[in-house]
PDB file of N, CA and C in Angstrom:
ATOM      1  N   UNK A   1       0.845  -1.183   0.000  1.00  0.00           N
ATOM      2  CA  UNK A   1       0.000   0.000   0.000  1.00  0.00           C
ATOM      3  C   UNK A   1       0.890   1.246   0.000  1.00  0.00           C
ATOM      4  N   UNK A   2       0.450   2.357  -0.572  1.00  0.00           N
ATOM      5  CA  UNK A   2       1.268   3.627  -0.983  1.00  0.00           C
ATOM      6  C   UNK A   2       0.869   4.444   0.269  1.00  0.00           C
ATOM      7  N   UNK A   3       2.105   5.358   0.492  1.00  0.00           N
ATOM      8  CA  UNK A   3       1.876   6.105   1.676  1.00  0.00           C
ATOM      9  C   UNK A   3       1.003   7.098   1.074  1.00  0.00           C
ATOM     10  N   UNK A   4       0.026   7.347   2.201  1.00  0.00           N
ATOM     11  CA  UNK A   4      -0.812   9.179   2.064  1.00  0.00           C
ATOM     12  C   UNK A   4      -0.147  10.045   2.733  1.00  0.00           C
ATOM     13  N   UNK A   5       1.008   9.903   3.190  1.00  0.00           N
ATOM     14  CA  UNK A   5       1.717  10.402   4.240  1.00  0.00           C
ATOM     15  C   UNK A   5       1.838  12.302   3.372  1.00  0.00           C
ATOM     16  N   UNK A   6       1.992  12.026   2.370  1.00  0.00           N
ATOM     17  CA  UNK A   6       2.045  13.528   1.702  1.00  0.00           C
ATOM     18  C   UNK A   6       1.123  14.377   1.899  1.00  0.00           C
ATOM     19  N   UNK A   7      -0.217  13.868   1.848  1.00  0.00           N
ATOM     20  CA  UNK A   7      -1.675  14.427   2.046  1.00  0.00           C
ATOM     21  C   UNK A   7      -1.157  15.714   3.010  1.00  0.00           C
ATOM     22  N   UNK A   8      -0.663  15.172   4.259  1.00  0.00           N
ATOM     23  CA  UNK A   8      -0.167  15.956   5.348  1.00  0.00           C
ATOM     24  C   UNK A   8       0.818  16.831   5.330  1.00  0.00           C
ATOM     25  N   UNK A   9       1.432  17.308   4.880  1.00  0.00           N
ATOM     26  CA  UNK A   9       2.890  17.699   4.439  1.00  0.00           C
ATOM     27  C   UNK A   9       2.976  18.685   4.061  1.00  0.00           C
ATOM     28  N   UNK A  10       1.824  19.811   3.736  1.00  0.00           N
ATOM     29  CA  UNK A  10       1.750  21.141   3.230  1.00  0.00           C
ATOM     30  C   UNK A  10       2.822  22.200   4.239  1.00  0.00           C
ATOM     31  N   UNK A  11       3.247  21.504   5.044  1.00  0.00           N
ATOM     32  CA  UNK A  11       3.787  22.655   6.370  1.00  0.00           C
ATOM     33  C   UNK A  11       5.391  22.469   5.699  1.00  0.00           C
ATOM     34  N   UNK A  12       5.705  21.235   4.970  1.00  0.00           N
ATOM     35  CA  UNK A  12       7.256  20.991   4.679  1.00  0.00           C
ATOM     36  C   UNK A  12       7.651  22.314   3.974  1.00  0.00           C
ATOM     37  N   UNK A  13       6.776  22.703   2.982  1.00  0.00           N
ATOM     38  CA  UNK A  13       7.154  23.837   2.048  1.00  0.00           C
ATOM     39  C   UNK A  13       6.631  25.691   2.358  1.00  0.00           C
ATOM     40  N   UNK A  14       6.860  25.606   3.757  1.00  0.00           N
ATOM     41  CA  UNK A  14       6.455  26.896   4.159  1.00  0.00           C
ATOM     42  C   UNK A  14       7.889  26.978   4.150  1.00  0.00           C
ATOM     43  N   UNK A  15       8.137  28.704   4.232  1.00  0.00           N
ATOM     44  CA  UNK A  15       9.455  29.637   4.034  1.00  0.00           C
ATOM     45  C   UNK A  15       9.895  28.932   5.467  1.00  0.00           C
ATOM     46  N   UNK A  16       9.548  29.649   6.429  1.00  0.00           N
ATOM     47  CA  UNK A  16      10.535  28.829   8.065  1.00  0.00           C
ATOM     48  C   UNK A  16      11.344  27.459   7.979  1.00  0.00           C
ATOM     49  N   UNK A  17      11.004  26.270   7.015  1.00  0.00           N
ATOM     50  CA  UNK A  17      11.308  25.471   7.064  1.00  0.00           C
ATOM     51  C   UNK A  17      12.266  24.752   5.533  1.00  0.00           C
ATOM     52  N   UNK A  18      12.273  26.410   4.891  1.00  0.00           N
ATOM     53  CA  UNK A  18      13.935  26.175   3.895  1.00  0.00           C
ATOM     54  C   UNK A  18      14.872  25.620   4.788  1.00  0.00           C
ATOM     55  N   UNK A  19      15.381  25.860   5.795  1.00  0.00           N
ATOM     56  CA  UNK A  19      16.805  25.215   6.083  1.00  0.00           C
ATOM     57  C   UNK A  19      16.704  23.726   6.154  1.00  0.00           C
ATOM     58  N   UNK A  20      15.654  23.318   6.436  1.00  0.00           N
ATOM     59  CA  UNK A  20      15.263  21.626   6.176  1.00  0.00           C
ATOM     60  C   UNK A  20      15.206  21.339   4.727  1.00  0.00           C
ATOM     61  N   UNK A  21      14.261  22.281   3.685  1.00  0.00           N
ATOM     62  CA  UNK A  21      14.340  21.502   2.844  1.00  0.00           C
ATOM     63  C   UNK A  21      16.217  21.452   1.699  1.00  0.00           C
ATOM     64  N   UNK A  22      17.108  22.190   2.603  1.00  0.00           N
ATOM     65  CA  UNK A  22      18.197  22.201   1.990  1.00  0.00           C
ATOM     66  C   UNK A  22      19.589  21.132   2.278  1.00  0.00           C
ATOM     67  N   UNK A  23      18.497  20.722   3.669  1.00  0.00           N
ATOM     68  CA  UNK A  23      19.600  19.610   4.184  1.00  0.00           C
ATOM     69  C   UNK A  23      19.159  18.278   3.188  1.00  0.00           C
ATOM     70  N   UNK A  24      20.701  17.717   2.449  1.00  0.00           N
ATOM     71  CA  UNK A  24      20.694  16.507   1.408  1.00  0.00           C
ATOM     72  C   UNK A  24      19.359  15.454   2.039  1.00  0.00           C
ATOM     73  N   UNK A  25      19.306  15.613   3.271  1.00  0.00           N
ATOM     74  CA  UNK A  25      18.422  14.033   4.142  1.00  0.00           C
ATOM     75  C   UNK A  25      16.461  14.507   3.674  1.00  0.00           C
ATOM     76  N   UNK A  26      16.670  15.693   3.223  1.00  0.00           N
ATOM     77  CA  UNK A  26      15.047  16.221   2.986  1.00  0.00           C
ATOM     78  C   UNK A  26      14.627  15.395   1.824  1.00  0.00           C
ATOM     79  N   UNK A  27      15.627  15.187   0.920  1.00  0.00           N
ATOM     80  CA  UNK A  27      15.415  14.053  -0.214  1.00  0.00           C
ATOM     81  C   UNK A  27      14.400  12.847   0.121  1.00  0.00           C
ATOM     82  N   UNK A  28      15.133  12.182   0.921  1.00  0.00           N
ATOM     83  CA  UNK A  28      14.780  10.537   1.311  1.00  0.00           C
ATOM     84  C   UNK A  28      13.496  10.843   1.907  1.00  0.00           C
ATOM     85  N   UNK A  29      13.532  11.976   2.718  1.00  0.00           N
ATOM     86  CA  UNK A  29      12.039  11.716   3.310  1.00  0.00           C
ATOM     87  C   UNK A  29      10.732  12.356   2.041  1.00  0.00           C
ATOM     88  N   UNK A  30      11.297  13.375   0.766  1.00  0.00           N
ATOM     89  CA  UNK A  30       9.950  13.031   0.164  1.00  0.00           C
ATOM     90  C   UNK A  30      10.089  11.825  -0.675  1.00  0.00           C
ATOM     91  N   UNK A  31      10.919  11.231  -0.601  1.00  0.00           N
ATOM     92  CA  UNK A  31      10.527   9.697  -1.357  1.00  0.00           C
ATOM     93  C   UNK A  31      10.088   8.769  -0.393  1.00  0.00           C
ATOM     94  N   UNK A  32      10.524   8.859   0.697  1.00  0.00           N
ATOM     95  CA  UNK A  32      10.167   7.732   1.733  1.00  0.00           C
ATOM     96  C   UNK A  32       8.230   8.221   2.275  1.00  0.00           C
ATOM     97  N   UNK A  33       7.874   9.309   1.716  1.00  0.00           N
ATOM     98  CA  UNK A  33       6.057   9.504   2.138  1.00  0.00           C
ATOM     99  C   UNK A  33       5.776   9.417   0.528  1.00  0.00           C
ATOM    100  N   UNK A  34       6.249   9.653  -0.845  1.00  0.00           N
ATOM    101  CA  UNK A  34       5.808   9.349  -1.725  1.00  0.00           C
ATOM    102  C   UNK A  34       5.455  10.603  -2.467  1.00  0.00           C
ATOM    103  N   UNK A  35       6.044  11.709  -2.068  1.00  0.00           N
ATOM    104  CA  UNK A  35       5.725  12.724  -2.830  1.00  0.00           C
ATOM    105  C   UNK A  35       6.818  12.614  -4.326  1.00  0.00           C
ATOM    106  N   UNK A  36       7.821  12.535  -4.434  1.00  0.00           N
ATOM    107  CA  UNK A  36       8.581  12.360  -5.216  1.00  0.00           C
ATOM    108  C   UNK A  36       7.858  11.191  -6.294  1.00  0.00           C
ATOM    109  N   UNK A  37       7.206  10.788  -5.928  1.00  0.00           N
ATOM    110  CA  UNK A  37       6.707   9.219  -6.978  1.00  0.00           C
ATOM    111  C   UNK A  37       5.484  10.366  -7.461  1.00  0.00           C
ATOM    112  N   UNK A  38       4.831  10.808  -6.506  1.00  0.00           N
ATOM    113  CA  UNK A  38       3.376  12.378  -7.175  1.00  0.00           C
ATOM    114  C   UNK A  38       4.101  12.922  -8.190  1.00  0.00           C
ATOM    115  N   UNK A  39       4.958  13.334  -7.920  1.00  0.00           N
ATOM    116  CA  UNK A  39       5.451  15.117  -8.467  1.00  0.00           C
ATOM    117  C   UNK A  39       6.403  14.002 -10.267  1.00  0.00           C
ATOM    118  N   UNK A  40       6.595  12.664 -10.037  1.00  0.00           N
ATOM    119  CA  UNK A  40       7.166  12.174 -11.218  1.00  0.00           C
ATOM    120  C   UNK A  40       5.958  11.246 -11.867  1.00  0.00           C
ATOM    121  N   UNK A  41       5.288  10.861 -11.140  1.00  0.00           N
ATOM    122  CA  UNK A  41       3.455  10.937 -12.104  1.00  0.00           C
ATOM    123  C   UNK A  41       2.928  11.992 -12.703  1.00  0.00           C
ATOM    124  N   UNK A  42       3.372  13.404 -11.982  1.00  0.00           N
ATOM    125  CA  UNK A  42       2.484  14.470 -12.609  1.00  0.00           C
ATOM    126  C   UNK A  42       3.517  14.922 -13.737  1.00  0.00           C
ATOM    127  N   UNK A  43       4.616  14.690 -13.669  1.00  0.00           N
ATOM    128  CA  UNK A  43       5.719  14.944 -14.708  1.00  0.00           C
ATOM    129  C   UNK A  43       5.786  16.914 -13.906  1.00  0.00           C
ATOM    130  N   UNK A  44       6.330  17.145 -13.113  1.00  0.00           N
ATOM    131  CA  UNK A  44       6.122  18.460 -12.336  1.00  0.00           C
ATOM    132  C   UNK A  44       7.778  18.381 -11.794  1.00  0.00           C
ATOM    133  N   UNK A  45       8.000  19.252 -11.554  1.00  0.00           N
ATOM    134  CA  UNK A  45       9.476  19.596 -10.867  1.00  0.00           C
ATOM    135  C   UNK A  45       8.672  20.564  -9.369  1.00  0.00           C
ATOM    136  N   UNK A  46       9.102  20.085  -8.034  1.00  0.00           N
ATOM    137  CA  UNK A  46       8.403  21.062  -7.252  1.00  0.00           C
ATOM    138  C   UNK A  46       9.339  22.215  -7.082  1.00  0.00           C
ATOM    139  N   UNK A  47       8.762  23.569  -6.324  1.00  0.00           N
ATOM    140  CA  UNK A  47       9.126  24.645  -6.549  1.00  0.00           C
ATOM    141  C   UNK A  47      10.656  24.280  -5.863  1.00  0.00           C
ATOM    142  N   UNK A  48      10.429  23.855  -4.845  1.00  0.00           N
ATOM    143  CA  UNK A  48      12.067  23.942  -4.082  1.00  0.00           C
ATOM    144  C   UNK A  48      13.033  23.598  -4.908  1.00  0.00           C
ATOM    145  N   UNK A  49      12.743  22.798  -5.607  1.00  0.00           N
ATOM    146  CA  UNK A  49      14.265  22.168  -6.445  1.00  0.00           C
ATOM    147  C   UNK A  49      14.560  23.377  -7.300  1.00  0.00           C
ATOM    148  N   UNK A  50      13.108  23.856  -8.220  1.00  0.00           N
ATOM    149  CA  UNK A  50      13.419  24.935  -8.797  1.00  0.00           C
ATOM    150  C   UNK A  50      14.149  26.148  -8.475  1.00  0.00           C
ATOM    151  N   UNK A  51      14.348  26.133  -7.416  1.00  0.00           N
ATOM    152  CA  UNK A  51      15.358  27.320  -6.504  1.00  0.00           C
ATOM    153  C   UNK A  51      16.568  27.185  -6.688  1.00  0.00           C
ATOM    154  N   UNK A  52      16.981  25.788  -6.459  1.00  0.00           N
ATOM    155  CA  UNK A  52      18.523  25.611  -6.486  1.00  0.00           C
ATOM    156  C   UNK A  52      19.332  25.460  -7.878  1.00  0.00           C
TER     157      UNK A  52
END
């Protein structure tokens, strides 16, 4: 069964919590809830990556 764990997750991509999404380990955890498998179904790049 696929995680919904993303459903929840709208708080990862608030501004306060850039310094997390810049640490290398922020990776594993959107693949490990399954957002990364979303965002490469929707064929989408999310905004954060687009930053760097």
């Amino acid at each position: 069964m696929k995680s919904t764990a993303w459903r929840f997750a709208p708080w990862l991509f608030i501004p306060p919590i850039a310094p997390m999404r810049a640490d290398p380990r922020f990776q594993s955890l959107v693949e490990g809830i399954g957002l990364s498998d979303y965002w490469k179904a929707r064929n989408v790049r999310p905004d954060y990556l687009k930053q760097l």
